[in-house]
N, C-alpha and C. Protein backbone atom coordinates (compact mmCIF):
# COMPACT_ATOMS: atom_id res chain seq x y z
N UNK A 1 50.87 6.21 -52.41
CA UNK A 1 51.38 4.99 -51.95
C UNK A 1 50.61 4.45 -50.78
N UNK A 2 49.81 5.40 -49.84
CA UNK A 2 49.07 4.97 -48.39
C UNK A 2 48.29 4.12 -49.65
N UNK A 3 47.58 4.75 -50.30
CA UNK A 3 46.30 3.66 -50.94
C UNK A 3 46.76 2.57 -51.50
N UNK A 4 47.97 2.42 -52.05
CA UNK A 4 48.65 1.08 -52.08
C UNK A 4 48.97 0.06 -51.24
N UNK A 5 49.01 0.77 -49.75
CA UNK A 5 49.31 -0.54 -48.84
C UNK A 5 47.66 -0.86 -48.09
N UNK A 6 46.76 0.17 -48.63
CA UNK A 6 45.52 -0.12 -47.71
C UNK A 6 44.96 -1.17 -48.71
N UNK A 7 45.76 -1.33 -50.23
CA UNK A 7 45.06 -2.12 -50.84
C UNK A 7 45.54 -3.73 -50.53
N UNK A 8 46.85 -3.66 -50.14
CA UNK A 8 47.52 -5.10 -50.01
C UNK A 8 46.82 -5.70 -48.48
N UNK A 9 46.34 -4.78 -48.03
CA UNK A 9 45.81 -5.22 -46.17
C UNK A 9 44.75 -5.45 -46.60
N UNK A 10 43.77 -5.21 -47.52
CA UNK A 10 42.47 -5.94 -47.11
C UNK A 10 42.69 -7.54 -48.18
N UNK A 11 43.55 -7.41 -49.01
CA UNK A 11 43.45 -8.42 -49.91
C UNK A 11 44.41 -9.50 -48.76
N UNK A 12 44.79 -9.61 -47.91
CA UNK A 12 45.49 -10.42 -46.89
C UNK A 12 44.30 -10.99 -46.13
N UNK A 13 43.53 -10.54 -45.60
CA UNK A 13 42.71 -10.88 -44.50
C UNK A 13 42.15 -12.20 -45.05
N UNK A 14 41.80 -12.96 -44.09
CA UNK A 14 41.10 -14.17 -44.48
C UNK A 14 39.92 -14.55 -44.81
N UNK A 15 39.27 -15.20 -45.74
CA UNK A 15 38.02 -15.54 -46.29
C UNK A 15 37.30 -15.38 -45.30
N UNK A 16 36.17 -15.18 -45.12
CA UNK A 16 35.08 -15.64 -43.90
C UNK A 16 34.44 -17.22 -44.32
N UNK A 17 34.25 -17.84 -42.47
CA UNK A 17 33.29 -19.13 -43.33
C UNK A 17 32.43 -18.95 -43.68
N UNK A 18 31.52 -20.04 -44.48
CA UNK A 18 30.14 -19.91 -45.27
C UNK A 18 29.66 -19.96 -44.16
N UNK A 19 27.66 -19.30 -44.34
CA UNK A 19 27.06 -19.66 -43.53
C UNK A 19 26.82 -20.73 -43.06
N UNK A 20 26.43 -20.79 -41.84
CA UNK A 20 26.13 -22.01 -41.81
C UNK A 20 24.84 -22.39 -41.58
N UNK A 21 24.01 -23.86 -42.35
CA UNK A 21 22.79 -24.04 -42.44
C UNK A 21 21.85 -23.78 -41.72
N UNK A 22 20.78 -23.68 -41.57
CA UNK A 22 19.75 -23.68 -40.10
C UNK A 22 19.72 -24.90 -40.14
N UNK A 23 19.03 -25.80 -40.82
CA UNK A 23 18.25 -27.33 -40.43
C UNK A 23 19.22 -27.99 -41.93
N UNK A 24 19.34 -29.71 -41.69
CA UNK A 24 19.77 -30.33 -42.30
C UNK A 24 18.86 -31.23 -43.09
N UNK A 25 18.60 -30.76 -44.43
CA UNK A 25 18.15 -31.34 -44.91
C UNK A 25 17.56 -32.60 -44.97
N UNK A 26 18.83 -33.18 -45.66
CA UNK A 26 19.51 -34.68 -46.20
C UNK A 26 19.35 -35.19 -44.84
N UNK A 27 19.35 -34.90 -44.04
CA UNK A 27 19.71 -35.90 -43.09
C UNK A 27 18.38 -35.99 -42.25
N UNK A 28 17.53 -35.04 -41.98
CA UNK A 28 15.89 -35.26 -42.07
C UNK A 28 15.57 -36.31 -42.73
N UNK A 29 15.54 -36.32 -43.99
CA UNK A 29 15.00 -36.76 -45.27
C UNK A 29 15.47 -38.06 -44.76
N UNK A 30 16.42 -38.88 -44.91
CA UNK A 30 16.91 -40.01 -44.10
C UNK A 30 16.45 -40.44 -43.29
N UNK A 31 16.73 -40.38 -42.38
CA UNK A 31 16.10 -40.26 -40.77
C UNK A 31 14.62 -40.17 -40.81
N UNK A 32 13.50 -40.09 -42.01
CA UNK A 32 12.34 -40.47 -41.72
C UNK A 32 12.20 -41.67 -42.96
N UNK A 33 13.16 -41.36 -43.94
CA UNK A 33 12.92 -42.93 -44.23
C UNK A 33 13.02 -44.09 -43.51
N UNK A 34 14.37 -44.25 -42.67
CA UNK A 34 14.46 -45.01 -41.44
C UNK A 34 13.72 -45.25 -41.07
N UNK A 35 13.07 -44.54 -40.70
CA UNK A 35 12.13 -44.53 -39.39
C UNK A 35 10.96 -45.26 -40.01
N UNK A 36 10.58 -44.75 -41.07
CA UNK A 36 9.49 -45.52 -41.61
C UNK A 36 9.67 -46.67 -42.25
N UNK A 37 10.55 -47.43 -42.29
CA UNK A 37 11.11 -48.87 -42.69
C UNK A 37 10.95 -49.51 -41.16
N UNK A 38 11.59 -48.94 -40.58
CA UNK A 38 11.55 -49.91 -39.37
C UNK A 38 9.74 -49.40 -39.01
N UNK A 39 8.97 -48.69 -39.14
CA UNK A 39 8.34 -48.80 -38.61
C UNK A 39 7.41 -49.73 -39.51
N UNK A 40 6.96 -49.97 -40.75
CA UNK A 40 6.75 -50.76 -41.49
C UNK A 40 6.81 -52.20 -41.52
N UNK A 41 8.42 -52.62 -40.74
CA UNK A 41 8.69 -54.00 -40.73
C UNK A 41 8.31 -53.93 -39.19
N UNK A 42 7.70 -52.78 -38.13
CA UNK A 42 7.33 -53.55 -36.78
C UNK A 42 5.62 -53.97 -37.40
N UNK A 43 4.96 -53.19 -38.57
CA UNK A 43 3.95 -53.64 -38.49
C UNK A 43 3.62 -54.58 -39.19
N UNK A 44 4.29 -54.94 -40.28
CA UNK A 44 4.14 -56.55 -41.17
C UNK A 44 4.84 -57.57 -39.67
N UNK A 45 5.36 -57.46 -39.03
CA UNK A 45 5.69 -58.18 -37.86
C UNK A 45 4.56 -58.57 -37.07
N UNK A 46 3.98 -57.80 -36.94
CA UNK A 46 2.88 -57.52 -35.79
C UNK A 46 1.63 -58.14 -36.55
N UNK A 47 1.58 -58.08 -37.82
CA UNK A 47 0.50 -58.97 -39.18
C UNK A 47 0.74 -60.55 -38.93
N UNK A 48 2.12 -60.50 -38.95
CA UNK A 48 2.54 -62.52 -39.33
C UNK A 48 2.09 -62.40 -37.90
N UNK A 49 2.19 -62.16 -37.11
CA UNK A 49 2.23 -62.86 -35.72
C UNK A 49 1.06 -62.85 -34.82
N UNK A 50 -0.32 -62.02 -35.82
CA UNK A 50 -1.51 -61.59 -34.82
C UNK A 50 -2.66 -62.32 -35.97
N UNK A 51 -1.93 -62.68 -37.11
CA UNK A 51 -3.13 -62.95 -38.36
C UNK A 51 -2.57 -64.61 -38.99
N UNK A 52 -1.52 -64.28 -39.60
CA UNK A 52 -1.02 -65.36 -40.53
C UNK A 52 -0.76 -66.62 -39.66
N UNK A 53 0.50 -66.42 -38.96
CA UNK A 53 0.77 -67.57 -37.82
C UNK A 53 -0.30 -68.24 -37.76
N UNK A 54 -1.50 -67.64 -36.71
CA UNK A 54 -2.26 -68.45 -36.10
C UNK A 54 -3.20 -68.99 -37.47
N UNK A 55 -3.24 -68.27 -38.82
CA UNK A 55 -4.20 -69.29 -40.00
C UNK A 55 -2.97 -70.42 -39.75
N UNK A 56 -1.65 -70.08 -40.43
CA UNK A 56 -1.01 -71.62 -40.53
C UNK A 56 -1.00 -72.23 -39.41
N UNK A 57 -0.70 -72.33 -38.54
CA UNK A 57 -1.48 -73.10 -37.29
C UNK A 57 -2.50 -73.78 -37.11
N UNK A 58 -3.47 -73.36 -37.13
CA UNK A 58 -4.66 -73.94 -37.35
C UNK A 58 -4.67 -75.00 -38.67
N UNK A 59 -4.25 -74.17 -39.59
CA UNK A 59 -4.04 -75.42 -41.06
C UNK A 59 -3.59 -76.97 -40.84
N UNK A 60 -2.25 -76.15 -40.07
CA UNK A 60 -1.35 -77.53 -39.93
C UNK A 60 -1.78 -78.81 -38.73
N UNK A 61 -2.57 -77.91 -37.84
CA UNK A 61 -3.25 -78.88 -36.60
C UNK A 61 -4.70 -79.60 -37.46
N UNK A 62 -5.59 -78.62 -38.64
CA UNK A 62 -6.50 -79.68 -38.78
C UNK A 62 -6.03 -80.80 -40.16
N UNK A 63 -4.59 -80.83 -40.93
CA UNK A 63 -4.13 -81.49 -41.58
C UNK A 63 -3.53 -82.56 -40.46
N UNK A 64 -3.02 -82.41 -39.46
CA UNK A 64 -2.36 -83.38 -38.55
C UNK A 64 -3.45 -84.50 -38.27
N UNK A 65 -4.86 -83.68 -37.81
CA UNK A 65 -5.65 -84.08 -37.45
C UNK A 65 -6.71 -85.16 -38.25
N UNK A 66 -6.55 -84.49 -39.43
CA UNK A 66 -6.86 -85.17 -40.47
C UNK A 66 -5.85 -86.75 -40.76
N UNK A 67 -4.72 -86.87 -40.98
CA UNK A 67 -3.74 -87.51 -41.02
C UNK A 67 -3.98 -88.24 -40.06
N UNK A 68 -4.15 -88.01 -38.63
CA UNK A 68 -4.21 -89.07 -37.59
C UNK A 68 -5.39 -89.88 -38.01
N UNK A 69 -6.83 -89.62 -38.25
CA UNK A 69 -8.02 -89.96 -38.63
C UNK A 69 -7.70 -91.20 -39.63
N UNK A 70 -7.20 -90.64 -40.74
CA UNK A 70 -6.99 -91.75 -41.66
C UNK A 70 -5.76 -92.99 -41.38
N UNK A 71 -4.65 -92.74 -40.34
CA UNK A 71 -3.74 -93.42 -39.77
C UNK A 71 -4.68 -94.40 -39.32
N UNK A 72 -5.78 -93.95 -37.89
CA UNK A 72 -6.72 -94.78 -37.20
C UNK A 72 -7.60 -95.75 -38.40
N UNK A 73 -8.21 -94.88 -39.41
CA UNK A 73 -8.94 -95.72 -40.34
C UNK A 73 -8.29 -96.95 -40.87
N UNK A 74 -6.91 -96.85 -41.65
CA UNK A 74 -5.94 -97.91 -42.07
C UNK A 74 -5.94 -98.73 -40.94
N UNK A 75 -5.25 -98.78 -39.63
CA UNK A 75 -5.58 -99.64 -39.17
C UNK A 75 -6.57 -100.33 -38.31
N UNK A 76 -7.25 -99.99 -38.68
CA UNK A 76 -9.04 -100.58 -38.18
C UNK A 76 -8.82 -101.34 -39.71
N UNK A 77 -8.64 -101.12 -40.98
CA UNK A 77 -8.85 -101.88 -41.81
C UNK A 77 -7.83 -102.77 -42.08
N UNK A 78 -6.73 -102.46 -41.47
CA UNK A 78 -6.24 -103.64 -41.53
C UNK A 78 -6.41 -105.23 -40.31
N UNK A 79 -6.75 -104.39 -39.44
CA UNK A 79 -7.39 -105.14 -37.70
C UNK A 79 -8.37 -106.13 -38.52
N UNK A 80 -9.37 -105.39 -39.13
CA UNK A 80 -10.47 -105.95 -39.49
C UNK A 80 -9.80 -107.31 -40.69
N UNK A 81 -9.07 -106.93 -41.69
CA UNK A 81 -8.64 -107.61 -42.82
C UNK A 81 -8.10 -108.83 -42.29
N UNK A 82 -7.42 -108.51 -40.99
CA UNK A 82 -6.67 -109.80 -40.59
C UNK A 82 -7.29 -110.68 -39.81
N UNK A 83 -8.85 -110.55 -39.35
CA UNK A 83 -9.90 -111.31 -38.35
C UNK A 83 -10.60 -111.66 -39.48
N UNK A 84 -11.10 -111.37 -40.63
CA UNK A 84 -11.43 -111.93 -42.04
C UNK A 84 -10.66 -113.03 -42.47
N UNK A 85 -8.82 -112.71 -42.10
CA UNK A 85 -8.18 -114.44 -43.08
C UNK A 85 -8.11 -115.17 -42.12
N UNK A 86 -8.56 -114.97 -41.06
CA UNK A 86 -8.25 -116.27 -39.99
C UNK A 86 -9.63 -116.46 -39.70
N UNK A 87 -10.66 -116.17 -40.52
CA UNK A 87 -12.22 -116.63 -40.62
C UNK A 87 -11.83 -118.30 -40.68
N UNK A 88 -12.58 -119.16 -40.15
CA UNK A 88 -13.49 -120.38 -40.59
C UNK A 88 -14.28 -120.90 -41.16
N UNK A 89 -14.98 -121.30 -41.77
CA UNK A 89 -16.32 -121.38 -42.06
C UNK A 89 -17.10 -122.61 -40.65
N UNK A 90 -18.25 -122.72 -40.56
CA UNK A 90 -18.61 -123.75 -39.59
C UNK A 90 -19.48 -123.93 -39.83
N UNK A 91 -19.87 -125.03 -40.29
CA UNK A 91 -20.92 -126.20 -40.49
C UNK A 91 -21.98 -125.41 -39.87
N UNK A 92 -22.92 -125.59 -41.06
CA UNK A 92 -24.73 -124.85 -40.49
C UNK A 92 -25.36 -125.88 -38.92
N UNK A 93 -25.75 -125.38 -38.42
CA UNK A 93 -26.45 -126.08 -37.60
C UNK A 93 -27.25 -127.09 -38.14
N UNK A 94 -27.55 -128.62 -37.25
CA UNK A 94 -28.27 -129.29 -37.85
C UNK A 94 -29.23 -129.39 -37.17
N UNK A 95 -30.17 -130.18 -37.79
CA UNK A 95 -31.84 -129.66 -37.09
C UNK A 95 -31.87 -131.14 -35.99
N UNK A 96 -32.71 -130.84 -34.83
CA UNK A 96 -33.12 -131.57 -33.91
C UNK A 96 -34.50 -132.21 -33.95
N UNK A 97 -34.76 -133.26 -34.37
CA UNK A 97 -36.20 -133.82 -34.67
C UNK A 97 -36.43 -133.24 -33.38
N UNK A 98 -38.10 -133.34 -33.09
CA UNK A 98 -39.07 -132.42 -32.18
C UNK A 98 -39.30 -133.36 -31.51
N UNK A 99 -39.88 -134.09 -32.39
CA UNK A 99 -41.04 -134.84 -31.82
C UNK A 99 -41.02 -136.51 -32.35
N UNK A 100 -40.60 -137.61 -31.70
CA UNK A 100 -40.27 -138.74 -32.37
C UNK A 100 -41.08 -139.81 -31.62
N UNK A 101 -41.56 -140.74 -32.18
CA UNK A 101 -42.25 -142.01 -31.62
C UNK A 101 -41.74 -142.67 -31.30
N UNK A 102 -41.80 -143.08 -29.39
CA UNK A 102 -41.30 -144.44 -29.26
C UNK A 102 -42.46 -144.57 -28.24
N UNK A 103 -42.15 -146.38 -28.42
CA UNK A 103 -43.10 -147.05 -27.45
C UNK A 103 -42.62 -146.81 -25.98
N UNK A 104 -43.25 -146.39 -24.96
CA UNK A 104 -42.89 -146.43 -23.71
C UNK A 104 -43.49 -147.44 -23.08
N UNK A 105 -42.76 -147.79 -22.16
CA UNK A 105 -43.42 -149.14 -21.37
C UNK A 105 -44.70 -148.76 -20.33
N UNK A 106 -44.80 -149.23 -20.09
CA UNK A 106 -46.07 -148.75 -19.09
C UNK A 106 -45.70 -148.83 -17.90
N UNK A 107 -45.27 -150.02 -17.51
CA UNK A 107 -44.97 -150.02 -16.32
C UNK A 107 -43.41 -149.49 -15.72
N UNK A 108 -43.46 -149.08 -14.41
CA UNK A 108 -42.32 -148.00 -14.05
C UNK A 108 -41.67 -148.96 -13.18
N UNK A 109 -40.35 -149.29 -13.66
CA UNK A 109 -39.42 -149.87 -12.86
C UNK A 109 -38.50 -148.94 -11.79
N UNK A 110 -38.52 -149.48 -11.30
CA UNK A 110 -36.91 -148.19 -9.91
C UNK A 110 -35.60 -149.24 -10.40
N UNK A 111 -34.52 -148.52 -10.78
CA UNK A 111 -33.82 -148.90 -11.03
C UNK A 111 -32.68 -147.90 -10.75
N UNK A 112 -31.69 -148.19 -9.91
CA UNK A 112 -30.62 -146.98 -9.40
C UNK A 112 -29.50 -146.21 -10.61
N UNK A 113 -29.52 -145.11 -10.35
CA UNK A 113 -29.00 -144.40 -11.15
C UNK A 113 -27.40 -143.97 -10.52
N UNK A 114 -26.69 -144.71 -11.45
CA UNK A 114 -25.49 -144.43 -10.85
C UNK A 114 -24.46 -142.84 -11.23
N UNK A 115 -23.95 -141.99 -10.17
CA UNK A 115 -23.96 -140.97 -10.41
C UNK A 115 -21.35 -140.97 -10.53
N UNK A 116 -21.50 -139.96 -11.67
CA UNK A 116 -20.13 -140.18 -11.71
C UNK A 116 -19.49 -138.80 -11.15
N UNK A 117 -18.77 -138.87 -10.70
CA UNK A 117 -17.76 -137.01 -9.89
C UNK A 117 -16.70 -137.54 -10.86
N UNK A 118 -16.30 -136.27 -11.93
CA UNK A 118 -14.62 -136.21 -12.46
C UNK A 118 -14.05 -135.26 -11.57
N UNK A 119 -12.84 -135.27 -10.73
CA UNK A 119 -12.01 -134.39 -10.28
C UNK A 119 -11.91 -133.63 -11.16
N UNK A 120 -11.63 -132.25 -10.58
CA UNK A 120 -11.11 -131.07 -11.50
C UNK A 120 -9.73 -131.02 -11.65
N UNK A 121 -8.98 -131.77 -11.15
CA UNK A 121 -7.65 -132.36 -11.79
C UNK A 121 -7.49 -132.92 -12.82
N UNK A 122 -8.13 -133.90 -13.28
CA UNK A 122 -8.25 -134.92 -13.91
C UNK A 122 -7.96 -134.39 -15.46
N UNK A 123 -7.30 -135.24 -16.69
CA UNK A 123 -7.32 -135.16 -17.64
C UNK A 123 -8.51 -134.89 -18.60
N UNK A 124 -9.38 -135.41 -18.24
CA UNK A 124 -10.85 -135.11 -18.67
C UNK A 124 -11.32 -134.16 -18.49
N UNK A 125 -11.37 -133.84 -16.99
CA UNK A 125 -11.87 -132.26 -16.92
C UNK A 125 -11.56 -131.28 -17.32
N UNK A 126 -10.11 -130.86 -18.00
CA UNK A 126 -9.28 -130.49 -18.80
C UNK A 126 -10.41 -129.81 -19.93
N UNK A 127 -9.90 -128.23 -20.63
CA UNK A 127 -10.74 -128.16 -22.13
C UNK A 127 -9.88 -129.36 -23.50
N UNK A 128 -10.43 -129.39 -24.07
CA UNK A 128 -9.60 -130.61 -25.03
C UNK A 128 -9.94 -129.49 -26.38
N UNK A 129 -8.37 -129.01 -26.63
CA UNK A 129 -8.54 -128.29 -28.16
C UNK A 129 -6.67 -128.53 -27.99
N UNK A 130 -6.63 -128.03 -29.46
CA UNK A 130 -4.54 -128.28 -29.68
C UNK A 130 -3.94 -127.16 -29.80
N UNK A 131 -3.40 -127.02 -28.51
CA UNK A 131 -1.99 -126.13 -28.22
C UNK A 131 -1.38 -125.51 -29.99
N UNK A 132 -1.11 -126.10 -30.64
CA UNK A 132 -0.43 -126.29 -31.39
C UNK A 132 -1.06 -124.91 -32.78
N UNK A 133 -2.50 -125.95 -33.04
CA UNK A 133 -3.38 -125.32 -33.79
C UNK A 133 -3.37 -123.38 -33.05
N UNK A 134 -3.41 -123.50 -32.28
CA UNK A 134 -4.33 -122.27 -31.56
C UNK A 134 -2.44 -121.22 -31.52
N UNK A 135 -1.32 -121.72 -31.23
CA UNK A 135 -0.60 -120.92 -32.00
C UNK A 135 0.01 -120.64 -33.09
N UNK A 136 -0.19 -121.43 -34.17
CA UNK A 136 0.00 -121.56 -35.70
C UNK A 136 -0.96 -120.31 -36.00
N UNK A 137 -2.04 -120.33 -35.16
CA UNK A 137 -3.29 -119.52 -35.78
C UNK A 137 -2.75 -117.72 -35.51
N UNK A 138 -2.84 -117.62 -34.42
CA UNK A 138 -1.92 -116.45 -33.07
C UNK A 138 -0.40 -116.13 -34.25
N UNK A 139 0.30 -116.66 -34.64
CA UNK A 139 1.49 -116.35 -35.79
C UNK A 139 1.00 -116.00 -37.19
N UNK A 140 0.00 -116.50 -37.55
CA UNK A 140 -0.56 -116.11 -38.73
C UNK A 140 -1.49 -114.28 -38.52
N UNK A 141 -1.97 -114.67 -37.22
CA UNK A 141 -2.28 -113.05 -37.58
C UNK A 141 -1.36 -111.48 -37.07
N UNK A 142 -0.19 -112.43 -36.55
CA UNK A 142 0.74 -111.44 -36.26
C UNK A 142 1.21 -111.46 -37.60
N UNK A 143 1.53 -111.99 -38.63
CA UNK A 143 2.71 -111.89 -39.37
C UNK A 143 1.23 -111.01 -40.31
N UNK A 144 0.23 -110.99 -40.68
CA UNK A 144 -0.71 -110.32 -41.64
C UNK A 144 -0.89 -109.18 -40.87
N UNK A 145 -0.76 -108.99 -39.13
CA UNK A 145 -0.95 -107.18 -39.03
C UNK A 145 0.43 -107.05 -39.60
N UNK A 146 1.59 -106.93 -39.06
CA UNK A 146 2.45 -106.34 -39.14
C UNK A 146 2.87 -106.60 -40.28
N UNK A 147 2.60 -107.58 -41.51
CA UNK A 147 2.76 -107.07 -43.01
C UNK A 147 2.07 -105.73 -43.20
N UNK A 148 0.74 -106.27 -43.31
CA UNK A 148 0.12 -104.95 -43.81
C UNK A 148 0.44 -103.48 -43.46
N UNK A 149 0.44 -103.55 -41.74
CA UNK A 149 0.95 -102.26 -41.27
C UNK A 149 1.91 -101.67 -41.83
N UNK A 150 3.18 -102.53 -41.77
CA UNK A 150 4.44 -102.02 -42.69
C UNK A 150 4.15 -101.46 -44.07
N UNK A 151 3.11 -101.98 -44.68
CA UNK A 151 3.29 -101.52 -45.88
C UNK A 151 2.77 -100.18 -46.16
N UNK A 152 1.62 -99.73 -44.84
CA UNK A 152 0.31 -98.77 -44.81
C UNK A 152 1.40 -97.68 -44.62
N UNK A 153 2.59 -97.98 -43.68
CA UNK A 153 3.27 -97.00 -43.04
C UNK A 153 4.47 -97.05 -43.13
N UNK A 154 5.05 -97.76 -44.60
CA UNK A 154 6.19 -97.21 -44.92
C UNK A 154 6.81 -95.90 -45.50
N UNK A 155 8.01 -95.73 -45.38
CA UNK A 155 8.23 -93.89 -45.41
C UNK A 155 8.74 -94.10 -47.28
N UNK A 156 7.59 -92.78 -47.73
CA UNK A 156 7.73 -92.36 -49.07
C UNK A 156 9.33 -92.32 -49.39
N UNK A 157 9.71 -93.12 -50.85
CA UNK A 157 11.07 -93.19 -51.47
C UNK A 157 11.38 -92.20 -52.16
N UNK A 158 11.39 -91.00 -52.20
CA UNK A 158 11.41 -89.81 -52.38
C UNK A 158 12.46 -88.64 -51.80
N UNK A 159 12.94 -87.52 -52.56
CA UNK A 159 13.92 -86.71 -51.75
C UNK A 159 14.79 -86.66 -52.86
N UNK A 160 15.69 -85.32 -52.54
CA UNK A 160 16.76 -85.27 -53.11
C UNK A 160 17.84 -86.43 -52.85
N UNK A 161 18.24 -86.85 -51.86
CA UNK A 161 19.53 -87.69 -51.55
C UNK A 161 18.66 -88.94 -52.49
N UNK A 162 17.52 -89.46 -52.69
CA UNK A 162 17.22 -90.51 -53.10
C UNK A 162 17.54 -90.27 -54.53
N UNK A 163 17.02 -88.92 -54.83
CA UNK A 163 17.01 -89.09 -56.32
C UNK A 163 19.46 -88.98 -57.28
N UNK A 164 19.82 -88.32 -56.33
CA UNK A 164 20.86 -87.61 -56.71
C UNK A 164 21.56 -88.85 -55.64
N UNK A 165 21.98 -89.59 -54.95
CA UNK A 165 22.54 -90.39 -54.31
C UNK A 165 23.85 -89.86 -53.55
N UNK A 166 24.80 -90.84 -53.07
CA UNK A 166 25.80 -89.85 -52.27
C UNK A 166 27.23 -89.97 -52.89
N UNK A 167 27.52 -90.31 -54.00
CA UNK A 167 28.54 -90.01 -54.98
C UNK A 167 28.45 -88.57 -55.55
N UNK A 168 27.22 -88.53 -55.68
CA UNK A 168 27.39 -87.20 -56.19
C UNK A 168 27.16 -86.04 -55.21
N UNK A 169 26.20 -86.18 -53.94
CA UNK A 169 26.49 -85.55 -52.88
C UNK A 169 28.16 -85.20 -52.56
N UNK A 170 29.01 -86.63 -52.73
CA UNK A 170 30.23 -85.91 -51.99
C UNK A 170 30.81 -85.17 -53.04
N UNK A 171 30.55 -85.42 -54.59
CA UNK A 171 31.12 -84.39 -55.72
C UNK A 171 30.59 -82.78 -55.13
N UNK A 172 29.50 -82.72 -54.95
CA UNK A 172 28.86 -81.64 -54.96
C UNK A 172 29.82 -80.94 -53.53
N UNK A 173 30.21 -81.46 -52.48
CA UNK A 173 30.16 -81.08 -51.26
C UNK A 173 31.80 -80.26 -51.86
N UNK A 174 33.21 -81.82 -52.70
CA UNK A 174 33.91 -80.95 -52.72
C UNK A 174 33.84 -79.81 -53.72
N UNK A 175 33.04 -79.99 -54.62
CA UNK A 175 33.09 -78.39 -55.66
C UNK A 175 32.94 -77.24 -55.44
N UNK A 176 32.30 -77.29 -53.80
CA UNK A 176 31.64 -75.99 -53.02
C UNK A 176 32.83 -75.58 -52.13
N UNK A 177 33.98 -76.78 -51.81
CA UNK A 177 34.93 -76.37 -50.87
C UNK A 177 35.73 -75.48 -52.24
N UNK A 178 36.10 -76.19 -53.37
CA UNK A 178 36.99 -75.16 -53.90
C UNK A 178 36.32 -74.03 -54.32
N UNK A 179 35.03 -73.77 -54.99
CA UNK A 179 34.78 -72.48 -55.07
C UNK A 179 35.01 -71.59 -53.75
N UNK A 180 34.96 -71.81 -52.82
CA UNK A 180 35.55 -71.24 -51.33
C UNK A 180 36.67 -70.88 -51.54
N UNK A 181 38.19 -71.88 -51.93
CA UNK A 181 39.10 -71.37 -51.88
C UNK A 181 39.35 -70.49 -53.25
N UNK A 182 38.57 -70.88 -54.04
CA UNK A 182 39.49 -69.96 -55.07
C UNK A 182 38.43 -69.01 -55.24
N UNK A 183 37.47 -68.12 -54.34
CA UNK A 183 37.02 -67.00 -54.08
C UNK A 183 38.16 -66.41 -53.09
N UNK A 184 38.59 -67.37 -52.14
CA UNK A 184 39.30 -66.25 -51.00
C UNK A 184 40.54 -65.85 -51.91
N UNK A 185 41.06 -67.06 -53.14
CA UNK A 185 42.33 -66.20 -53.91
C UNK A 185 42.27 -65.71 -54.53
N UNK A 186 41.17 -65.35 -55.34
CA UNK A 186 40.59 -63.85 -55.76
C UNK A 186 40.90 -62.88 -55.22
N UNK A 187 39.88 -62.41 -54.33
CA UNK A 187 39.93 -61.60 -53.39
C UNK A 187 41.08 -61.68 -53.12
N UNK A 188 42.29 -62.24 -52.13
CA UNK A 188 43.25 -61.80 -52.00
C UNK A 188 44.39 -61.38 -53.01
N UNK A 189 44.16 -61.69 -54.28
CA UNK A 189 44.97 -60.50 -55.52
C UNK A 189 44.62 -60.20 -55.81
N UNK A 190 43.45 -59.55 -55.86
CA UNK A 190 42.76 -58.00 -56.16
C UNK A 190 43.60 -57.28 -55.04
N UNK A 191 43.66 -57.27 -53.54
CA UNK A 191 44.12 -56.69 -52.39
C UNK A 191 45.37 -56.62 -52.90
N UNK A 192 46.32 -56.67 -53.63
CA UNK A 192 47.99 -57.41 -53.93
C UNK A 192 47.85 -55.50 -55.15
């Protein structure tokens, strides 16, 4: 019977714990994937910002640059277009005989030469051209820059809102509010 109760005492005692690991695997293994993701996205970071950036940069300053060039060109051609319709034409010069025959007298009379002063007040002394003409002319080439300009530098009719308009913008705006609500009442009876 002793060997009967020495058998019930060892079958009582408690399990021992498992060993326990030296080093953790799984969690190494992790922990250098990590590591090498983030270290990966510091160096595609360190690419856009030491290589790419500064190409698009440069792109976009010699397209700007470009763009301004041809802005300046348009209107030089239009400057020019509008000193072309307010051209004149003007009578060719006419010729001055040289050399013409007349009898001169021979003998030299003195005879006084009477001399005239116009005040610089005076109506005469005045330039003589018409007020009138000279701004009819001055309105005509304002109204041909700023046609043309407008037209050189009106903004492209183009875009979504142009093409799709705002009837259907506001359809669109409420179809997005109810998919909102009837996602959150989803979700909340699934939770139910």
């Amino acid at each position: 019977m002793l060997d009967d109760g020495n058998a019930l005492n060892m079958s009582e005692t408690p399990d021992a714990p498992p060993p326990e690991e030296k080093s953790n695997r799984t969690f190494l293994i992790v922990g250098g994937v990590m590591a090498g993701l983030v270290f990966l996205t510091l160096v595609c970071l360190a690419i856009y910002f030491l290589v790419i950036r500064p190409r698009s940069a440069a792109t976009r300053n010699a397209a700007q640059a470009t763009i301004e060039a041809g802005n300046a060109q348009a209107i030089q051609q239009v400057t020019l277009t509008a000193q072309a319709a307010l051209w004149t034409p003007t009578l060719p010069p006419t010729s001055i005989p040289v050399n013409t025959s007349t009898a001169v007298p021979r003998t030299a009379t003195v005879s006084p030469t009477p001399v005239i002063s116009i005040p610089l007040s005076s109506p005469a002394a005045t330039a003589t051209f018409n007020q009138g003409t000279v701004v009819a002319l001055q309105t005509q080439l304002a109204f041909q820059m700023i046609s043309t300009a407008a037209a050189i530098q009106a903004m492209p009719q183009t875009g979504f809102f142009d093409e799709v308009g705002l009837p259907s913008m506001i359809i669109l705006a409420l179809a997005l509010v109810v998919v909102i609500f009837l996602a959150r009442r989803m979700r909340k009876s699934r939770a139910k």
